[in-house]
PDB file of N, CA and C in Angstrom:
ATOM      1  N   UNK A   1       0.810  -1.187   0.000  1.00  0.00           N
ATOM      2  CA  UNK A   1       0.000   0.000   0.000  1.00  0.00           C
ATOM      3  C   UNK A   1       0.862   1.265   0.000  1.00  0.00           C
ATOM      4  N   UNK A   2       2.306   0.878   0.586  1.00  0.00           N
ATOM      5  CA  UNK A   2       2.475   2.332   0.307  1.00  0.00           C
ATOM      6  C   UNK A   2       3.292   2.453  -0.915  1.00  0.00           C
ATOM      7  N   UNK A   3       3.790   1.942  -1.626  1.00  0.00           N
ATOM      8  CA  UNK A   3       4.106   2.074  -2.708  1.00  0.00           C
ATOM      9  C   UNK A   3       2.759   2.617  -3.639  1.00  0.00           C
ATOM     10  N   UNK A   4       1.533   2.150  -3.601  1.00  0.00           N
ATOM     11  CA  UNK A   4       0.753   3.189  -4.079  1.00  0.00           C
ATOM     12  C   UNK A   4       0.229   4.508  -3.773  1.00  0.00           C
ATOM     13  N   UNK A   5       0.488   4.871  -2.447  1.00  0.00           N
ATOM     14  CA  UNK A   5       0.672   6.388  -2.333  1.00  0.00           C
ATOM     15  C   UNK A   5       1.329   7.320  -2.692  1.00  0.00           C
ATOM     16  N   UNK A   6       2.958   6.214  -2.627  1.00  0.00           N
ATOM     17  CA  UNK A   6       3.871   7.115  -2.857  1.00  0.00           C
ATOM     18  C   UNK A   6       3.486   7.692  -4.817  1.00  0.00           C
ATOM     19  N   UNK A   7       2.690   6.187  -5.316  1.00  0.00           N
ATOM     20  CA  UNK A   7       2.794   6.339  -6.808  1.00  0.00           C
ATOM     21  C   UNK A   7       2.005   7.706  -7.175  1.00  0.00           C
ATOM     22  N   UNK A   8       0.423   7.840  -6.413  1.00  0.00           N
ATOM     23  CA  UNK A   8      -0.478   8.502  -6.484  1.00  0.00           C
ATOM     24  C   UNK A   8       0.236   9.686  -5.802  1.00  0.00           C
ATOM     25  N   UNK A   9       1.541   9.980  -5.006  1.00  0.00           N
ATOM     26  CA  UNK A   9       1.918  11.313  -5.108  1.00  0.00           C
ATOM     27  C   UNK A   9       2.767  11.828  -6.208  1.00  0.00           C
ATOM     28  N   UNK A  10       3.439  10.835  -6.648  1.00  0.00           N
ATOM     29  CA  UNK A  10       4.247  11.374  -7.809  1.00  0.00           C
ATOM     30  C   UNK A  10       3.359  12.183  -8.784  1.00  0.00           C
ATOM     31  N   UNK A  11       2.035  11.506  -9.045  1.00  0.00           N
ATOM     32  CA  UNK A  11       1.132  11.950 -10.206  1.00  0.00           C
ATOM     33  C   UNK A  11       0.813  13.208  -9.804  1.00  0.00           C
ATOM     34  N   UNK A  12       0.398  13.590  -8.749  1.00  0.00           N
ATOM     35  CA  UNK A  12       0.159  14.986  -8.524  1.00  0.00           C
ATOM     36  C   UNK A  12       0.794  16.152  -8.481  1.00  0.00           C
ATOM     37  N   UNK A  13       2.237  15.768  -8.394  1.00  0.00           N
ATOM     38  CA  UNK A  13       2.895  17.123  -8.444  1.00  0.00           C
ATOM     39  C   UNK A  13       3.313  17.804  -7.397  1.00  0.00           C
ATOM     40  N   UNK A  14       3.307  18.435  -7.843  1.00  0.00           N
ATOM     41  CA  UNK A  14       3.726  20.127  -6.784  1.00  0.00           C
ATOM     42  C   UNK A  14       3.109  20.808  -6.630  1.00  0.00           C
ATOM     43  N   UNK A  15       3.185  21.833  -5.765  1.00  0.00           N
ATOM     44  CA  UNK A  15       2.423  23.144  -6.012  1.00  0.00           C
ATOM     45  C   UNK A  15       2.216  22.665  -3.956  1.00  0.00           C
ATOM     46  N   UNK A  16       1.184  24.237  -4.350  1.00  0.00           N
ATOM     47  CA  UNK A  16      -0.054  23.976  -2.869  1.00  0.00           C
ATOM     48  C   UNK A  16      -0.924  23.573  -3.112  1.00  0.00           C
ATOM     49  N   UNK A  17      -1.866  22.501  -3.684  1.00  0.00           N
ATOM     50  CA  UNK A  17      -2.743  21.388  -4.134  1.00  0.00           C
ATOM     51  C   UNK A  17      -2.676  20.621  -3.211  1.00  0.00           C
ATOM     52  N   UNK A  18      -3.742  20.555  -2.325  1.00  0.00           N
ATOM     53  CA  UNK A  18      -3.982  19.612  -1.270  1.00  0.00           C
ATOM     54  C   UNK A  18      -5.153  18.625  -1.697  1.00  0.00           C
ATOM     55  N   UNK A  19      -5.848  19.081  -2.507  1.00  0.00           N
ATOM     56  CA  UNK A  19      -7.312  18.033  -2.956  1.00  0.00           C
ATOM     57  C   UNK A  19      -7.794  18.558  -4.174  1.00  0.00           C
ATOM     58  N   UNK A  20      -8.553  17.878  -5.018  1.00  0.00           N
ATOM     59  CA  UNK A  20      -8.867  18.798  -5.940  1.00  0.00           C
ATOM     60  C   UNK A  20     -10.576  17.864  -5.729  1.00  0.00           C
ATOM     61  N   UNK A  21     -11.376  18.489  -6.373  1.00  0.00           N
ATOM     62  CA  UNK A  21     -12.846  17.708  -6.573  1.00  0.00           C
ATOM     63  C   UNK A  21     -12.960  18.596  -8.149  1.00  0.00           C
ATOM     64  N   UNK A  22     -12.819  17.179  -8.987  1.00  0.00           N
ATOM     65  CA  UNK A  22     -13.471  17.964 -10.252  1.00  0.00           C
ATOM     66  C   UNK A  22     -12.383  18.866 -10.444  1.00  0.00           C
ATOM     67  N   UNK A  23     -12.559  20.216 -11.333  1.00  0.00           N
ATOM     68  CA  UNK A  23     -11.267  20.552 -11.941  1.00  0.00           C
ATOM     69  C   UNK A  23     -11.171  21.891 -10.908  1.00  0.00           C
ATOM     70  N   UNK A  24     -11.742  21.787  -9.353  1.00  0.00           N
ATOM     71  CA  UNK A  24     -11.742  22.947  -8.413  1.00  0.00           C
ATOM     72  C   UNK A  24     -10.641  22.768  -7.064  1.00  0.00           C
ATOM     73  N   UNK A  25      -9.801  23.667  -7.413  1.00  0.00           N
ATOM     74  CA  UNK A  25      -8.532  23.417  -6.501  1.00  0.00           C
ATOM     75  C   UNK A  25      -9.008  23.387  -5.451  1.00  0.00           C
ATOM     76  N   UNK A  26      -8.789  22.624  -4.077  1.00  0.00           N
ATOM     77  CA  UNK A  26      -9.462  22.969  -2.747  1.00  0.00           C
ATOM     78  C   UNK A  26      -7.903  22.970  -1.788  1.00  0.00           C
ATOM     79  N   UNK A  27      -8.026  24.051  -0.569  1.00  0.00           N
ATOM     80  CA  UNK A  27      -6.340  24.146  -0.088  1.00  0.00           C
ATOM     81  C   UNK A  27      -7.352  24.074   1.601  1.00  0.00           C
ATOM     82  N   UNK A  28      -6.213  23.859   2.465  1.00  0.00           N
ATOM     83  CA  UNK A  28      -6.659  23.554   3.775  1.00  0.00           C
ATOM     84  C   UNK A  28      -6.953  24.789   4.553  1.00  0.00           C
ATOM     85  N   UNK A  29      -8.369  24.436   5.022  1.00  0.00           N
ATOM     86  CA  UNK A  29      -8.400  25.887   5.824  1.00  0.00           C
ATOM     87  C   UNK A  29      -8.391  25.566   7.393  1.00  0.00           C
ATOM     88  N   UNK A  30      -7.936  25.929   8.520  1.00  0.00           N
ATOM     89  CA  UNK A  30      -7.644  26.053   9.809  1.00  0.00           C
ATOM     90  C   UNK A  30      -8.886  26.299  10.395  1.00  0.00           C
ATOM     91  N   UNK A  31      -9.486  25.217  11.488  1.00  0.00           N
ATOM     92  CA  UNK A  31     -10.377  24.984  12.233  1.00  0.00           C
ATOM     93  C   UNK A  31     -10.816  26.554  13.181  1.00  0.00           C
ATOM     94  N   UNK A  32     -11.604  27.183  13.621  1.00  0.00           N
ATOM     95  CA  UNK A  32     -11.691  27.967  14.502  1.00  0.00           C
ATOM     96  C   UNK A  32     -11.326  27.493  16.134  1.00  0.00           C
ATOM     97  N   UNK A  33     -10.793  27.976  16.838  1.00  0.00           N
ATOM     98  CA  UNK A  33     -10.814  27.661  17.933  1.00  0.00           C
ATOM     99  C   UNK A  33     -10.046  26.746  18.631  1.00  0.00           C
ATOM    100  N   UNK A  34     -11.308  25.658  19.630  1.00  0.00           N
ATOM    101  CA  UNK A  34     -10.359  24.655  20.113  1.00  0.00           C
ATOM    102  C   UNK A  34     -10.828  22.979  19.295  1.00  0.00           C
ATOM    103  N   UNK A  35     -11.125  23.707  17.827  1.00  0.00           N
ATOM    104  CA  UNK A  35     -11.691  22.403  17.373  1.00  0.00           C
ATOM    105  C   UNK A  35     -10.503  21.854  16.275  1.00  0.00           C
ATOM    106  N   UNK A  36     -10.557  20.667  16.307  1.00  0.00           N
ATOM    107  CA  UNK A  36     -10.080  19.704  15.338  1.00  0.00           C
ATOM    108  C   UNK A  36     -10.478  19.851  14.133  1.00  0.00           C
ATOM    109  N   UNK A  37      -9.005  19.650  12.937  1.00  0.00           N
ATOM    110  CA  UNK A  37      -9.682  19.674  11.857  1.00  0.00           C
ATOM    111  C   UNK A  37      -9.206  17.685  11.210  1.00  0.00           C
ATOM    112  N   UNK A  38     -10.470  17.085  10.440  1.00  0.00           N
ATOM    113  CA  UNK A  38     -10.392  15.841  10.715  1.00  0.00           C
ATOM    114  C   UNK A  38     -10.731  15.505   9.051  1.00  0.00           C
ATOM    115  N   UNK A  39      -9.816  14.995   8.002  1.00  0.00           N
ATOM    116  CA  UNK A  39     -10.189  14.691   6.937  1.00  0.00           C
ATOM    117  C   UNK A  39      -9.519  13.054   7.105  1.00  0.00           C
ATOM    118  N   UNK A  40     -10.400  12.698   5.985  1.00  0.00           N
ATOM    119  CA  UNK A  40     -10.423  11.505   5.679  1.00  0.00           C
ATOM    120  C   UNK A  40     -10.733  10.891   4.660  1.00  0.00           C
ATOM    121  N   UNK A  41     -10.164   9.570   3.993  1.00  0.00           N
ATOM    122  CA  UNK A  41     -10.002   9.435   2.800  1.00  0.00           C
ATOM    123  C   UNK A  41      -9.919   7.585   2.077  1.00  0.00           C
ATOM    124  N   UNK A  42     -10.275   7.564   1.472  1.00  0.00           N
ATOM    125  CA  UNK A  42     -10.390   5.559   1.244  1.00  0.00           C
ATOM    126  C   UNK A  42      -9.763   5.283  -0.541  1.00  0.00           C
ATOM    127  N   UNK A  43      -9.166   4.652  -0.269  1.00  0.00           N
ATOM    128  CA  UNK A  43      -8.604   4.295  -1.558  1.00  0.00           C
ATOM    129  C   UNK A  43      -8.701   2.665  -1.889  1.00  0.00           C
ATOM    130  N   UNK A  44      -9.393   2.823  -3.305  1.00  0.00           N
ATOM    131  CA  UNK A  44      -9.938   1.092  -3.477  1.00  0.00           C
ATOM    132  C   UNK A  44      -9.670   0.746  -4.846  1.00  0.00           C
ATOM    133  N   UNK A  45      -9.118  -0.995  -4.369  1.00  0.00           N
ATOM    134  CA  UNK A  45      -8.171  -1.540  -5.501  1.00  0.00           C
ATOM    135  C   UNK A  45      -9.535  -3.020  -5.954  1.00  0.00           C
ATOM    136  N   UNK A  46     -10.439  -2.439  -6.376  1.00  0.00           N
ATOM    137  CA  UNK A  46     -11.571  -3.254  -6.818  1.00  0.00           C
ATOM    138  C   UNK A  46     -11.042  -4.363  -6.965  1.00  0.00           C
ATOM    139  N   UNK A  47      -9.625  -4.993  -8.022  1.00  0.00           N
ATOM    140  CA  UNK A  47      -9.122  -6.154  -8.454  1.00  0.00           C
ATOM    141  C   UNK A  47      -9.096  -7.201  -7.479  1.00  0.00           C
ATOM    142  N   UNK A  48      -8.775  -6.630  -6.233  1.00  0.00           N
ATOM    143  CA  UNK A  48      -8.056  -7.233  -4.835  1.00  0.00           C
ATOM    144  C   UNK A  48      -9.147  -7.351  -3.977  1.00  0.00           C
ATOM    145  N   UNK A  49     -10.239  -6.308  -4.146  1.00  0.00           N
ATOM    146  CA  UNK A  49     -11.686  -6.449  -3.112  1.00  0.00           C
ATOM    147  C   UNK A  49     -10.996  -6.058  -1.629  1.00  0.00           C
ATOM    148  N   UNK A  50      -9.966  -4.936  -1.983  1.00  0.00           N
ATOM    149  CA  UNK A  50      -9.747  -4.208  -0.427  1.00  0.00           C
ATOM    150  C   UNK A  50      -9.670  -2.736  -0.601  1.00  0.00           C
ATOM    151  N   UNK A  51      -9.347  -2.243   0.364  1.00  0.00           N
ATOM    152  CA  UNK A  51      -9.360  -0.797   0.233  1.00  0.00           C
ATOM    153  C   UNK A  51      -8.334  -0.228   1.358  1.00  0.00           C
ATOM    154  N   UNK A  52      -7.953   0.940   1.574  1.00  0.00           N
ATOM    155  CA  UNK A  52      -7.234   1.390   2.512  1.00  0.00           C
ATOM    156  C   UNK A  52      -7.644   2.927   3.226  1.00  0.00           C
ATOM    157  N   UNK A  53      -7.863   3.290   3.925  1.00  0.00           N
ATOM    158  CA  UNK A  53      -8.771   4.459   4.600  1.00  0.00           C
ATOM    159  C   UNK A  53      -7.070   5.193   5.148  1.00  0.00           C
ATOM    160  N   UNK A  54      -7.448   6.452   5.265  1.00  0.00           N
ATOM    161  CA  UNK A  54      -6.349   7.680   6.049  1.00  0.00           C
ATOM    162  C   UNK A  54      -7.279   8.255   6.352  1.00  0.00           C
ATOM    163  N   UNK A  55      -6.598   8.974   7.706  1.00  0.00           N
ATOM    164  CA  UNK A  55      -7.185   9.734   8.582  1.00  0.00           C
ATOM    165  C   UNK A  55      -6.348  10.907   8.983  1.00  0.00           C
ATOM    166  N   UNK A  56      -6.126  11.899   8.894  1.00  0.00           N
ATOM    167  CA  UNK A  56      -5.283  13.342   9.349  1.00  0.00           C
ATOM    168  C   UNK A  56      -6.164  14.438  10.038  1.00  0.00           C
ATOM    169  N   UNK A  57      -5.740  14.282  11.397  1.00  0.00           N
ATOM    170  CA  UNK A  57      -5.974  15.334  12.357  1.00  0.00           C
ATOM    171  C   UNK A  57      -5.155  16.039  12.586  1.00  0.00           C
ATOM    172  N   UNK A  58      -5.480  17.820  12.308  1.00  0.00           N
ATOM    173  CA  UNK A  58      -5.053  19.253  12.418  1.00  0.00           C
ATOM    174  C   UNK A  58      -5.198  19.906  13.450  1.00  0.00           C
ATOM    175  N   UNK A  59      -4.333  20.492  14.434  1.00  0.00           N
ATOM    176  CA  UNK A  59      -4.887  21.671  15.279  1.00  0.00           C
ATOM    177  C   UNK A  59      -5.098  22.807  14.580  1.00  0.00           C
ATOM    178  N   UNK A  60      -5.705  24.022  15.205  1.00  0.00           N
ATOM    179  CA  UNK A  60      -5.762  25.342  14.373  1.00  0.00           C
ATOM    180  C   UNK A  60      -5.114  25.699  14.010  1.00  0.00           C
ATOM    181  N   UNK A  61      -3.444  25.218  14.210  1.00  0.00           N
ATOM    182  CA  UNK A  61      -2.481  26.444  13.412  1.00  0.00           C
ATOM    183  C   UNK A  61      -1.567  25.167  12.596  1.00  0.00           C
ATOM    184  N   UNK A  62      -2.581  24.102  12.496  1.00  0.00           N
ATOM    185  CA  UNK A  62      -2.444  23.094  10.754  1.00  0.00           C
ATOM    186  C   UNK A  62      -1.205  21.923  11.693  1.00  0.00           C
ATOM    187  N   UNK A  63      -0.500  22.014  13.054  1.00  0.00           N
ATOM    188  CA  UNK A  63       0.413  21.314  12.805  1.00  0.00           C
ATOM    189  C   UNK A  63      -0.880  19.812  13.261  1.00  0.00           C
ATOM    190  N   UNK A  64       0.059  18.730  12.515  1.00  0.00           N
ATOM    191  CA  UNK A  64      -0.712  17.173  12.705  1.00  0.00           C
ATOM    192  C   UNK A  64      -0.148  16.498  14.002  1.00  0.00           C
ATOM    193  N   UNK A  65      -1.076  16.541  14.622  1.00  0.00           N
ATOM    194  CA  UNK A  65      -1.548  15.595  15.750  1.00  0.00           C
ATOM    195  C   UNK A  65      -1.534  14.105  16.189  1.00  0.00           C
ATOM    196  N   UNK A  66      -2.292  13.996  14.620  1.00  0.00           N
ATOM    197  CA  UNK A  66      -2.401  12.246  14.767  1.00  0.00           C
ATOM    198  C   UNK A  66      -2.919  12.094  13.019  1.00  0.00           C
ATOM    199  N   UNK A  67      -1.906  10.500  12.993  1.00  0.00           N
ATOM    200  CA  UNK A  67      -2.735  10.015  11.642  1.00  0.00           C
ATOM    201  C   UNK A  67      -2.715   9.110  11.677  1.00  0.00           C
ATOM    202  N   UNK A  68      -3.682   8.132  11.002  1.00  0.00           N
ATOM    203  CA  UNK A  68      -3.909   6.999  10.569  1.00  0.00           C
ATOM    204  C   UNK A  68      -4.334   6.190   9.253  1.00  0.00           C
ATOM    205  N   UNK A  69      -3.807   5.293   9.478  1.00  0.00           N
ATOM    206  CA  UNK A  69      -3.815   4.469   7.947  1.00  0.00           C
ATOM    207  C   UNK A  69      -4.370   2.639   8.462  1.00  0.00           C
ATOM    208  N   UNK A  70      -5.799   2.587   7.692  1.00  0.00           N
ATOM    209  CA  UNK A  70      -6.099   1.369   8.115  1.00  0.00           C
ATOM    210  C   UNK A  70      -6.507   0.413   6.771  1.00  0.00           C
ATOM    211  N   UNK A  71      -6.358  -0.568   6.738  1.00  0.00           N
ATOM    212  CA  UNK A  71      -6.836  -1.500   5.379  1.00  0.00           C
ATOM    213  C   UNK A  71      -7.608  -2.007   5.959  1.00  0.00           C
ATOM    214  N   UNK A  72      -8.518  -2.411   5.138  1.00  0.00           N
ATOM    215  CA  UNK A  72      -9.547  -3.191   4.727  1.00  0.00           C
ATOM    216  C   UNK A  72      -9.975  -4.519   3.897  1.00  0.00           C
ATOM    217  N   UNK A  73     -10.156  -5.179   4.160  1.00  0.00           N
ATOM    218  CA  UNK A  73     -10.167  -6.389   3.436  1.00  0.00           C
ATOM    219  C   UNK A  73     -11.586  -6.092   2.668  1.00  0.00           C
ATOM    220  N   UNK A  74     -12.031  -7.741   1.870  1.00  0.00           N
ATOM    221  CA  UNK A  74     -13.286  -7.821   1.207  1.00  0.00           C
ATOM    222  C   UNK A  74     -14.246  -6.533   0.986  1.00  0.00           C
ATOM    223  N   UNK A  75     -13.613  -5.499   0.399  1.00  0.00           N
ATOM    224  CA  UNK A  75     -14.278  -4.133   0.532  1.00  0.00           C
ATOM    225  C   UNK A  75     -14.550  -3.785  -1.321  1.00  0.00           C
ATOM    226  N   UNK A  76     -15.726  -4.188  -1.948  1.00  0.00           N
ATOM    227  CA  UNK A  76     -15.827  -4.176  -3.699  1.00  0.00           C
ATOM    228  C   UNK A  76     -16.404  -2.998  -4.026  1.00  0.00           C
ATOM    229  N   UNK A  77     -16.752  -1.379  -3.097  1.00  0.00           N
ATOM    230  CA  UNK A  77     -17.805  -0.549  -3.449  1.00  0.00           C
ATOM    231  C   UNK A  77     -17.185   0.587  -3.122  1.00  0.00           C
ATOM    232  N   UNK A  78     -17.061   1.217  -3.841  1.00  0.00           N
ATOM    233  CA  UNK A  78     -16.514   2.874  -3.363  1.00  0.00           C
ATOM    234  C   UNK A  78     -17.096   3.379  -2.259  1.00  0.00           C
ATOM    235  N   UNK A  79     -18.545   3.499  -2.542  1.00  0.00           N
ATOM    236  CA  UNK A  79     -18.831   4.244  -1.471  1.00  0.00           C
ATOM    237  C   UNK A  79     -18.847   3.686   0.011  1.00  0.00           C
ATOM    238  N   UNK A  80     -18.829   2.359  -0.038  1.00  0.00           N
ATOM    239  CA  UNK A  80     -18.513   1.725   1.222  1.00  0.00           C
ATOM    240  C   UNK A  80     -17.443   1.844   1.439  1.00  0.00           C
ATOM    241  N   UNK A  81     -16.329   1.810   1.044  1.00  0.00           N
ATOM    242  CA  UNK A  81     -15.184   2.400   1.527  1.00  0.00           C
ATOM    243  C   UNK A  81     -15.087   3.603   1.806  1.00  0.00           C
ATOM    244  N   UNK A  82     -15.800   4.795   1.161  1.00  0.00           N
ATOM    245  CA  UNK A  82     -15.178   6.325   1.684  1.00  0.00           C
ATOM    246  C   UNK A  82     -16.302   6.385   3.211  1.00  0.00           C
ATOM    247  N   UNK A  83     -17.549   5.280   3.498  1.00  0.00           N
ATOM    248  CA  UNK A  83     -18.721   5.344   4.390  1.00  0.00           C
ATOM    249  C   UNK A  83     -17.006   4.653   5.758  1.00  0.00           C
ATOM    250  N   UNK A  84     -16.831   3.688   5.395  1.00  0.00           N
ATOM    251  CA  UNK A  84     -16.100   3.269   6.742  1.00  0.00           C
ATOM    252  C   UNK A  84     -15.143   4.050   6.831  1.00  0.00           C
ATOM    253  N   UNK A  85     -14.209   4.748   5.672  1.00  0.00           N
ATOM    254  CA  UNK A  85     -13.395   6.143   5.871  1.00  0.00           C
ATOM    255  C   UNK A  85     -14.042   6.248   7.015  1.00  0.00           C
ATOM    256  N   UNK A  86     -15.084   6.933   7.196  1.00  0.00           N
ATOM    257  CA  UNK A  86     -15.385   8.321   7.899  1.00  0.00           C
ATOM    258  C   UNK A  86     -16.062   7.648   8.796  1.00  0.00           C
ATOM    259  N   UNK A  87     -16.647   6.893   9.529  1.00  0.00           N
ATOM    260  CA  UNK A  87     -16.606   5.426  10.607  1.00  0.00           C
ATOM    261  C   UNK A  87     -15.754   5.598  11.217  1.00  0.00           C
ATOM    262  N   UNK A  88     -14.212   4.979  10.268  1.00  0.00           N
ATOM    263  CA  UNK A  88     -12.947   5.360  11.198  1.00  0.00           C
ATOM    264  C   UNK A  88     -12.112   6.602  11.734  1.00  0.00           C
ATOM    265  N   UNK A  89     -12.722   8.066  10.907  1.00  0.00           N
ATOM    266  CA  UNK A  89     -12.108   8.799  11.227  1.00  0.00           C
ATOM    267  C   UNK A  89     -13.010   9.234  12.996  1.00  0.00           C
ATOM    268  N   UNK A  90     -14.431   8.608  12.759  1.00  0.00           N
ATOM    269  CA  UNK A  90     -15.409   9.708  13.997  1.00  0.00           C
ATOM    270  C   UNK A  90     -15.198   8.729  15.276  1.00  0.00           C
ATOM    271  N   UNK A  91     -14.479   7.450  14.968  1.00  0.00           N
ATOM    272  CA  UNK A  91     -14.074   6.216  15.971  1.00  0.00           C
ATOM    273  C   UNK A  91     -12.987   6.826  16.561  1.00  0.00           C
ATOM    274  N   UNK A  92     -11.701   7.190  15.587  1.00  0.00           N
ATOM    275  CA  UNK A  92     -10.729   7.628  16.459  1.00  0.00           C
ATOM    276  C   UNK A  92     -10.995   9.021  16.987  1.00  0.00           C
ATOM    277  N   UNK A  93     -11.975  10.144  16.452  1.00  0.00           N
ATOM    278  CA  UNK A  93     -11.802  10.831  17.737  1.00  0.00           C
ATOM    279  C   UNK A  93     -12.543  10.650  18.816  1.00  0.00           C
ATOM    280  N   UNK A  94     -13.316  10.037  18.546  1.00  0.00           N
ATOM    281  CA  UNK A  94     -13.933   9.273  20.404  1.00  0.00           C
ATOM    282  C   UNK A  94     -12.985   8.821  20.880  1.00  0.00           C
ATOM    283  N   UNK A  95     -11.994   7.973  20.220  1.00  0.00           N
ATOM    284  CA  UNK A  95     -10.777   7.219  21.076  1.00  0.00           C
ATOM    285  C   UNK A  95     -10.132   8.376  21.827  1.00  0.00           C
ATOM    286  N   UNK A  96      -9.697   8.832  21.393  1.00  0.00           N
ATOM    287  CA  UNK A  96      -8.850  10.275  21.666  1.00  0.00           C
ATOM    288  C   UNK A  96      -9.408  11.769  22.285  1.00  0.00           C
ATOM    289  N   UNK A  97     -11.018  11.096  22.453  1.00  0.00           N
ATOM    290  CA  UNK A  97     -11.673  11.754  23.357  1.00  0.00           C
ATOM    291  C   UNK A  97     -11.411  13.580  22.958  1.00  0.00           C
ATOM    292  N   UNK A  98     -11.520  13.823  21.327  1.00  0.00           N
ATOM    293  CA  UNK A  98     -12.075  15.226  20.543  1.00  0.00           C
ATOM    294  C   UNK A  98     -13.313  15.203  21.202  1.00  0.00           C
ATOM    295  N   UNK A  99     -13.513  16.074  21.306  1.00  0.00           N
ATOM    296  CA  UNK A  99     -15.285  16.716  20.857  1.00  0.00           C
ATOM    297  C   UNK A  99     -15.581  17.732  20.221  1.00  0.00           C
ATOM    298  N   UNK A 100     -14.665  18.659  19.759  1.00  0.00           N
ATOM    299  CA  UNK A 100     -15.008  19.533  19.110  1.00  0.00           C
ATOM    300  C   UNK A 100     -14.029  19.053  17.725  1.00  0.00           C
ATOM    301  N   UNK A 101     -14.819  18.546  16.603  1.00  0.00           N
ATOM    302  CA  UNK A 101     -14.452  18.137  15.471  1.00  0.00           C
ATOM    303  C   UNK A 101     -15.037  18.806  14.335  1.00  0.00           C
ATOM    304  N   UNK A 102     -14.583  18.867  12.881  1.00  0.00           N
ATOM    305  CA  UNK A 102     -14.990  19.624  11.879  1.00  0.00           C
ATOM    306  C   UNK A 102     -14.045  18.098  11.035  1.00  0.00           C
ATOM    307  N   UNK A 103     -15.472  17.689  10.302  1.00  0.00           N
ATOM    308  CA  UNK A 103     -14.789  16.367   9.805  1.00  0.00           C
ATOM    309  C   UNK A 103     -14.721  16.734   7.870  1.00  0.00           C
ATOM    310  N   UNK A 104     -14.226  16.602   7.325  1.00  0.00           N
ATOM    311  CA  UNK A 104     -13.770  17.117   6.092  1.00  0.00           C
ATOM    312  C   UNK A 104     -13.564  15.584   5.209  1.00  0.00           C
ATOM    313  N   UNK A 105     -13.904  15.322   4.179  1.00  0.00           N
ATOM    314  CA  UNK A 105     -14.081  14.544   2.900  1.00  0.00           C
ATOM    315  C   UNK A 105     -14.306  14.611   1.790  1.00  0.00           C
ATOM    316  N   UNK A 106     -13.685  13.956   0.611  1.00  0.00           N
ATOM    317  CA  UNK A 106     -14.311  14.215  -0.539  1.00  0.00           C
ATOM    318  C   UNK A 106     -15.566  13.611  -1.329  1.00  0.00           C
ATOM    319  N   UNK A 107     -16.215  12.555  -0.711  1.00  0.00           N
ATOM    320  CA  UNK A 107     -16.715  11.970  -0.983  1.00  0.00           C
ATOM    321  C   UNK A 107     -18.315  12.264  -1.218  1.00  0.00           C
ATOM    322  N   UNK A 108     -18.319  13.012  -1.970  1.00  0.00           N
ATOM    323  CA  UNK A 108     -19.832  13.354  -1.855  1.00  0.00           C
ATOM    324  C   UNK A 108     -21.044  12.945  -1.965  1.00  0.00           C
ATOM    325  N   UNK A 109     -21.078  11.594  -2.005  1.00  0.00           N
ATOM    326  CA  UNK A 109     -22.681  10.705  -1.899  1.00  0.00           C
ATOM    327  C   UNK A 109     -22.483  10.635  -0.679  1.00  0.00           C
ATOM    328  N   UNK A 110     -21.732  10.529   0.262  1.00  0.00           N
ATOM    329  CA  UNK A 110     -21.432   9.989   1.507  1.00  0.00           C
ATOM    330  C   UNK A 110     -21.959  11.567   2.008  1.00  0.00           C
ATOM    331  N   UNK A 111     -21.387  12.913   1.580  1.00  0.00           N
ATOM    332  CA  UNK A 111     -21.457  13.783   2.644  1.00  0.00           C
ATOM    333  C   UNK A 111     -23.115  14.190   2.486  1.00  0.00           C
ATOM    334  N   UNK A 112     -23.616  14.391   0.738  1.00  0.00           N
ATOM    335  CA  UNK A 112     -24.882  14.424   1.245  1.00  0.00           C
ATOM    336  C   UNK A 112     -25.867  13.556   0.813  1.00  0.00           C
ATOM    337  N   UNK A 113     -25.422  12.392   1.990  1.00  0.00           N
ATOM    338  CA  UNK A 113     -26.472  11.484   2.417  1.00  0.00           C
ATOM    339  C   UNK A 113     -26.667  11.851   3.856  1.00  0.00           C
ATOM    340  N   UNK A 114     -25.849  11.390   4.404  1.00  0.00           N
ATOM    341  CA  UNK A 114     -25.521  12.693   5.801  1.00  0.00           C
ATOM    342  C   UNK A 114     -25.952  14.032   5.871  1.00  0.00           C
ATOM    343  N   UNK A 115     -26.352  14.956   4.993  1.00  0.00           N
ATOM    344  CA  UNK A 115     -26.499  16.068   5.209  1.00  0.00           C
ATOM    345  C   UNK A 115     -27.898  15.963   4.907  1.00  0.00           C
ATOM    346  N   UNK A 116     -28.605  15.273   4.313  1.00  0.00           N
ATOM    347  CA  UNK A 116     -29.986  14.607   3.908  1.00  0.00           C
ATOM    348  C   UNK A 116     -30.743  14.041   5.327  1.00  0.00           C
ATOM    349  N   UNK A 117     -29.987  13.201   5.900  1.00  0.00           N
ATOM    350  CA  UNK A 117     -30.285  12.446   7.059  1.00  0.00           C
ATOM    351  C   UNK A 117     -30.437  13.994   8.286  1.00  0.00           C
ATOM    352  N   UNK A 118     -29.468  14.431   8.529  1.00  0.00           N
ATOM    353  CA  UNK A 118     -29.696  15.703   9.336  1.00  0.00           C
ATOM    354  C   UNK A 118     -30.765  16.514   9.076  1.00  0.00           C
ATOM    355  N   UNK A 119     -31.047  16.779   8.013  1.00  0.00           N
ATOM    356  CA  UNK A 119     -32.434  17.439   7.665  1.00  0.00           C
ATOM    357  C   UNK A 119     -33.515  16.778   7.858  1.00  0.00           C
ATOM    358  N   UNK A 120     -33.725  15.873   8.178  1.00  0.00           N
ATOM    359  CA  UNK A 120     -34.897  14.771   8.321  1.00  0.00           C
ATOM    360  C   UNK A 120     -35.259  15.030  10.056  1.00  0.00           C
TER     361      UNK A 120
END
């Protein structure tokens, strides 16, 4: 697995490009306060039926805290992988006992299905 990160960083380059969605640059913005900033992310190798999830927690002035990197076995569905992404990112900050979190993803069936569900 990490030989494919490292591969998937080569492809990206340089610059200040932290994420892109679609052809819209997105750069990190700093949590207010005493809250956490908490992105998270799933990467899936359909062939293999696994996937691999990251997790990066920010204080307000961006330095990292904590990260994590977890695999997944028997995992064949995107969006089930970016859904346990973010499972594992809201698990570890209960572990680590956050409460003030601002959870960040790219995954957007995931964010508004969630944002669907809150409105209900």
């Amino acid at each position: 697995m990490l030989s494919d990160f490292q591969q998937a960083q080569s492809k990206q380059g340089s610059g200040q490009r932290f994420g892109t969605q679609g052809s819209r640059i997105t750069h990190w913005k700093p949590p207010v306060g005493e809250t956490v900033n908490v992105n998270w992310d799933a990467a899936l190798k359909i062939d293999e039926n696994r996937c691999g999830i990251g997790v990066i927690i920010r204080d307000n002035c961006g330095e990292v805290l904590v990260t994590l990197y977890c695999p997944k076995l028997n995992v064949a569905d995107p969006v089930m992988a970016e859904i346990y992404a973010l499972w594992r990112a809201m698990k570890l900050c209960n572990e680590l006992n956050f409460e003030r979190v601002q959870l960040e993803g790219d995954a957007l069936t995931v964010i508004q299905a969630i944002k669907k569900a809150e409105a209900l």
